[in-house]
Protein backbone atom coordinates (compact mmCIF):
# COMPACT_ATOMS: atom_id res chain seq x y z
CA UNK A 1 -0.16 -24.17 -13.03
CA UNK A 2 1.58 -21.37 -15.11
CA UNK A 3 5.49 -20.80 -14.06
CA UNK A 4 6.78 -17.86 -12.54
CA UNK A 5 7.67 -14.47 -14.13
CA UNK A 6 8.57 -12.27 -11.34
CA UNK A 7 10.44 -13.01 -8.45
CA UNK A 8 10.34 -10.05 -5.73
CA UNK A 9 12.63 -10.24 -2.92
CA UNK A 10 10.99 -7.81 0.07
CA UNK A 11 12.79 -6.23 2.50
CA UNK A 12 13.88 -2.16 3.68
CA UNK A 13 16.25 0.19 1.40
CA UNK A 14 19.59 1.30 2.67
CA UNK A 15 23.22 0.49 4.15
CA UNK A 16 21.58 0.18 7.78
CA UNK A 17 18.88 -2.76 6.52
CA UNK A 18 21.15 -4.72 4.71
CA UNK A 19 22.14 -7.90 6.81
CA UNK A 20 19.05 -7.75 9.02
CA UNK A 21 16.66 -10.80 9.14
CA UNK A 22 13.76 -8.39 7.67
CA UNK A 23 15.50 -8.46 4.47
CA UNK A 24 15.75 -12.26 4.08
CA UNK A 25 13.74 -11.78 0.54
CA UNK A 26 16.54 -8.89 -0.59
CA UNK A 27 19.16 -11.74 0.58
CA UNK A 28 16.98 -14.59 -1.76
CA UNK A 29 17.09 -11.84 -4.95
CA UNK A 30 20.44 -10.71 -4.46
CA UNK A 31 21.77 -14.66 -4.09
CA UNK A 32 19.97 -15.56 -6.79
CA UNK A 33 21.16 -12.13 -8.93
CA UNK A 34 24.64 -12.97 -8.44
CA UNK A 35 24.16 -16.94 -9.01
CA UNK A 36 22.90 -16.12 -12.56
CA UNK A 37 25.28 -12.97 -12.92
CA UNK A 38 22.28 -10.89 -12.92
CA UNK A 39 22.84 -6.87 -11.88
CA UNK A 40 19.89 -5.27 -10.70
CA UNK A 41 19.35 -1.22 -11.43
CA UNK A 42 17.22 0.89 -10.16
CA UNK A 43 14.15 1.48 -12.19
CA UNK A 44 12.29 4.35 -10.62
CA UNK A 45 9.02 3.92 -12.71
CA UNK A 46 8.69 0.58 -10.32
CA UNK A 47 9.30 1.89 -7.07
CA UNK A 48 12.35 -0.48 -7.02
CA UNK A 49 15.69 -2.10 -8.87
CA UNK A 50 15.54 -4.87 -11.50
CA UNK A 51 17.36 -7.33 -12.92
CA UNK A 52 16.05 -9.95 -15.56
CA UNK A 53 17.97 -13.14 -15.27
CA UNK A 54 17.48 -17.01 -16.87
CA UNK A 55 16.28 -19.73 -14.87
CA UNK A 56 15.36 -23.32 -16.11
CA UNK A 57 15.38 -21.54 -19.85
CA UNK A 58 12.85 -19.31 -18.86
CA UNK A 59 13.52 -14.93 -18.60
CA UNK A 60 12.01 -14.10 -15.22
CA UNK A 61 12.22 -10.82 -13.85
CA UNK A 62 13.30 -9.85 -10.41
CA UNK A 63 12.83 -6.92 -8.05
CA UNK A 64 13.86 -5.35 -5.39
CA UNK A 65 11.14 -2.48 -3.79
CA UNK A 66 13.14 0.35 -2.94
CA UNK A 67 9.53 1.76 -0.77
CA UNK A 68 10.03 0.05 2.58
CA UNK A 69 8.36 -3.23 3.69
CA UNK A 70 5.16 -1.79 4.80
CA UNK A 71 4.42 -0.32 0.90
CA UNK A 72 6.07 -3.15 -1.01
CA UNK A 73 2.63 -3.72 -2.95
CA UNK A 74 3.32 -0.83 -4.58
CA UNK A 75 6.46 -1.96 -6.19
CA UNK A 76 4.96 -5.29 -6.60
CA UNK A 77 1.77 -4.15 -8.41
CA UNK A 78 3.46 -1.63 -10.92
CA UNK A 79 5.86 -4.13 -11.50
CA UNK A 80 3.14 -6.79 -12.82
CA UNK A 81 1.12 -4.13 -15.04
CA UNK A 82 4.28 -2.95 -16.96
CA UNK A 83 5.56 -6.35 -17.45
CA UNK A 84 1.95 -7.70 -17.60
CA UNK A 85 2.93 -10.54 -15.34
CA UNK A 86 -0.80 -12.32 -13.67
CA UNK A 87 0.10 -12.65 -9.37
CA UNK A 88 -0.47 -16.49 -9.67
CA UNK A 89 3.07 -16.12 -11.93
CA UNK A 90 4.92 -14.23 -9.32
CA UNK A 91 6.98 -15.26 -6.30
CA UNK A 92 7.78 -12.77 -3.15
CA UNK A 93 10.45 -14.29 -0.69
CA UNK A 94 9.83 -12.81 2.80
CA UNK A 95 11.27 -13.38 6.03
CA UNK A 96 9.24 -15.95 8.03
CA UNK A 97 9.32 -15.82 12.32
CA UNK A 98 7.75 -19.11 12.43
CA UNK A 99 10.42 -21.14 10.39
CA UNK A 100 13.88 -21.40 12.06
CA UNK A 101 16.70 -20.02 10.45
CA UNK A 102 18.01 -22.82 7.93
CA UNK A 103 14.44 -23.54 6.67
CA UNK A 104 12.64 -22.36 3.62
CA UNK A 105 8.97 -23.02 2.19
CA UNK A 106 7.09 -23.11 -0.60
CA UNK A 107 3.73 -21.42 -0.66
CA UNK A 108 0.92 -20.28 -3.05
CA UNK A 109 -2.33 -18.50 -1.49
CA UNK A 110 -2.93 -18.16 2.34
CA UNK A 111 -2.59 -14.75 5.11
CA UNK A 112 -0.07 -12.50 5.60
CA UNK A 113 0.95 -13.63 8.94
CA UNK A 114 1.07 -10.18 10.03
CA UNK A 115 4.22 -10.12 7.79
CA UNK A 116 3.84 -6.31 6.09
CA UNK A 117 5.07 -6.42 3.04
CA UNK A 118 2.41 -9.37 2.52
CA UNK A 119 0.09 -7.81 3.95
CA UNK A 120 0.26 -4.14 1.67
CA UNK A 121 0.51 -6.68 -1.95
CA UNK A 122 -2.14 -8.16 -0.57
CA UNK A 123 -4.37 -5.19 0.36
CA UNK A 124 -3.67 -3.70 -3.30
CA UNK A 125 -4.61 -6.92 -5.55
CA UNK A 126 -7.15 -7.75 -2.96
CA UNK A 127 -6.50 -11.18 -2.82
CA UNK A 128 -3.33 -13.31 -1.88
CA UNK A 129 -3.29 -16.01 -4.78
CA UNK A 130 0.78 -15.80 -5.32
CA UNK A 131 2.96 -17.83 -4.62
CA UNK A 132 5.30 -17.06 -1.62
CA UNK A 133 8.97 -18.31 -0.35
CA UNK A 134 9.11 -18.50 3.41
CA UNK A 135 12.79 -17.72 4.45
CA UNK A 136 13.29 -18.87 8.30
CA UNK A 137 14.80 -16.32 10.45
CA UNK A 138 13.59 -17.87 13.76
CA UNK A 139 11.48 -16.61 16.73
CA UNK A 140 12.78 -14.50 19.48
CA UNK A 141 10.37 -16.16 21.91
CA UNK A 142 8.22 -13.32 22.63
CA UNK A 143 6.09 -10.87 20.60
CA UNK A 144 7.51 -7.66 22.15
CA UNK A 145 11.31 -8.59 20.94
CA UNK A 146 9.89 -9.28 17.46
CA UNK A 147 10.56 -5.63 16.14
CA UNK A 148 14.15 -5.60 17.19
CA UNK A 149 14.41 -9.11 16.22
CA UNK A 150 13.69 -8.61 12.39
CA UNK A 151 15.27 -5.71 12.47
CA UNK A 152 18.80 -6.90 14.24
CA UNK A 153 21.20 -9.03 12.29
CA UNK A 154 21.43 -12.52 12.39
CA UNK A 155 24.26 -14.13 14.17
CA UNK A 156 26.78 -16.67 13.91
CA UNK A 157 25.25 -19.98 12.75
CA UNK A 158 21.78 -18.02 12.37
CA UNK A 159 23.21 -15.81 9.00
CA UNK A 160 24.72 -19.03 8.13
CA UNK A 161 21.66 -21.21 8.12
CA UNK A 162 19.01 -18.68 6.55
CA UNK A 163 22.02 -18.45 3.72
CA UNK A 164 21.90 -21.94 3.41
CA UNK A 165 18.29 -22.40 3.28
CA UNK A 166 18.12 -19.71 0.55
CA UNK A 167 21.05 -21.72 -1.36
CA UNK A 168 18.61 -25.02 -1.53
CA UNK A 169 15.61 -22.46 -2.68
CA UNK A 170 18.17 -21.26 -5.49
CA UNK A 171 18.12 -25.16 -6.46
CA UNK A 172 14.73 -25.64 -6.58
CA UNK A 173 13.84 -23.23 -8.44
CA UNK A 174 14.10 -24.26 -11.91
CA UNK A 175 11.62 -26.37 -11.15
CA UNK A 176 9.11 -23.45 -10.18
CA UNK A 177 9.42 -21.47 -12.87
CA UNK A 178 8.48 -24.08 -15.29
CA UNK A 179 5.08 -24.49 -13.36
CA UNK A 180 6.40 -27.97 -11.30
CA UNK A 181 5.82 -25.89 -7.82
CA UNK A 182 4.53 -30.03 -6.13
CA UNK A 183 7.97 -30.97 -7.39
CA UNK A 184 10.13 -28.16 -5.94
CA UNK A 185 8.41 -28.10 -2.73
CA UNK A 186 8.75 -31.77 -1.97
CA UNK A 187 12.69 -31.25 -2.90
CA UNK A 188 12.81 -28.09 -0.55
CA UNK A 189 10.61 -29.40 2.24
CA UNK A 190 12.34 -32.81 2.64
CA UNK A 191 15.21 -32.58 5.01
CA UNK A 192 18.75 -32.77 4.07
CA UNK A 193 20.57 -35.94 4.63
């Protein structure tokens, strides 16, 4: 399977977005940014900021959509004709109700899981073949606190663990770029001693 090119990190623009759980993918990006002493800048022709960066000897190009979750496709798309990058070659780390905080996943294909930022790429390629890391933010236990959920900070250990989990994606990815996605997910997905 061919590596990764583009890694998109999706989440809401502004001061008021920045720590909340919805914007686990801008936390991924902006981890992985300042890992690599990458500096993203806006780049208005894609709808978002950029930042190229090397990982495991490979350039790979990140973004951050500056359109809001719910029209991330359209950063995401523009993003992939200019830079001519296929979707099976690009990553978008999302925030993910149905892994606890402290968890992350590896993914390539599947729904959007009513997640919108998914669910807008998705509706402009028309397919969902790309591959997808699942940042844990946890449940609230009922679907009429999720809005203020993802949009609330996480708290104490919570900001802690999805920080964590986003550390041990950093590690694995390496691996990911240079098209081993069976090894990096079996590092990622096996629990930490």
């Amino acid at each position: 399977m061919a590596g990764l090119r583009l890694i998109v990190g999706l989440g809401n623009p502004g001061p008021e977005h920045t720590r909340t759980r919805h914007n686990a993918g801008f936390w991924f990006v902006d981890a992985l940014a300042e890992r690599l002493g990458g500096r993203f800048n806006v780049d208005a022709k894609l709808f978002g900021s950029t930042c190229k960066v090397m990982i495991g000897g490979e350039p790979v190009w990140l973004l951050k959509p500056a359109t809001f979750m719910n029209l991330s496709g359209k950063s995401v798309t523009a993003a992939q004709r200019f830079w001519k990058i296929e979707p099976e070659e690009t990553l978008l780390a999302h925030d993910e109700l149905d892994l606890a905080p402290g968890t992350a996943r590896l993914k390539f294909d599947g729904g959007h899981g009513g997640q919108n930022g998914l669910r807008d790429t998705m509706r402009l390629l028309g397919h969902g073949r790309f591959h997808r890391l699942r940042v844990g933010i946890g449940h609230p236990g009922h679907k009429d606190l999720v809005t203020p959920w993802v949009l609330g900070r996480a708290k104490g250990d919570d900001e802690t663990l999805i920080l964590r989990a986003i550390d041990d994606a950093i590690d694995v990815l390496p691996l990911a770029v240079n098209g081993d996605f069976n090894e990096a997910m079996k590092r990622l997905h096996t629990p930490r001693p």
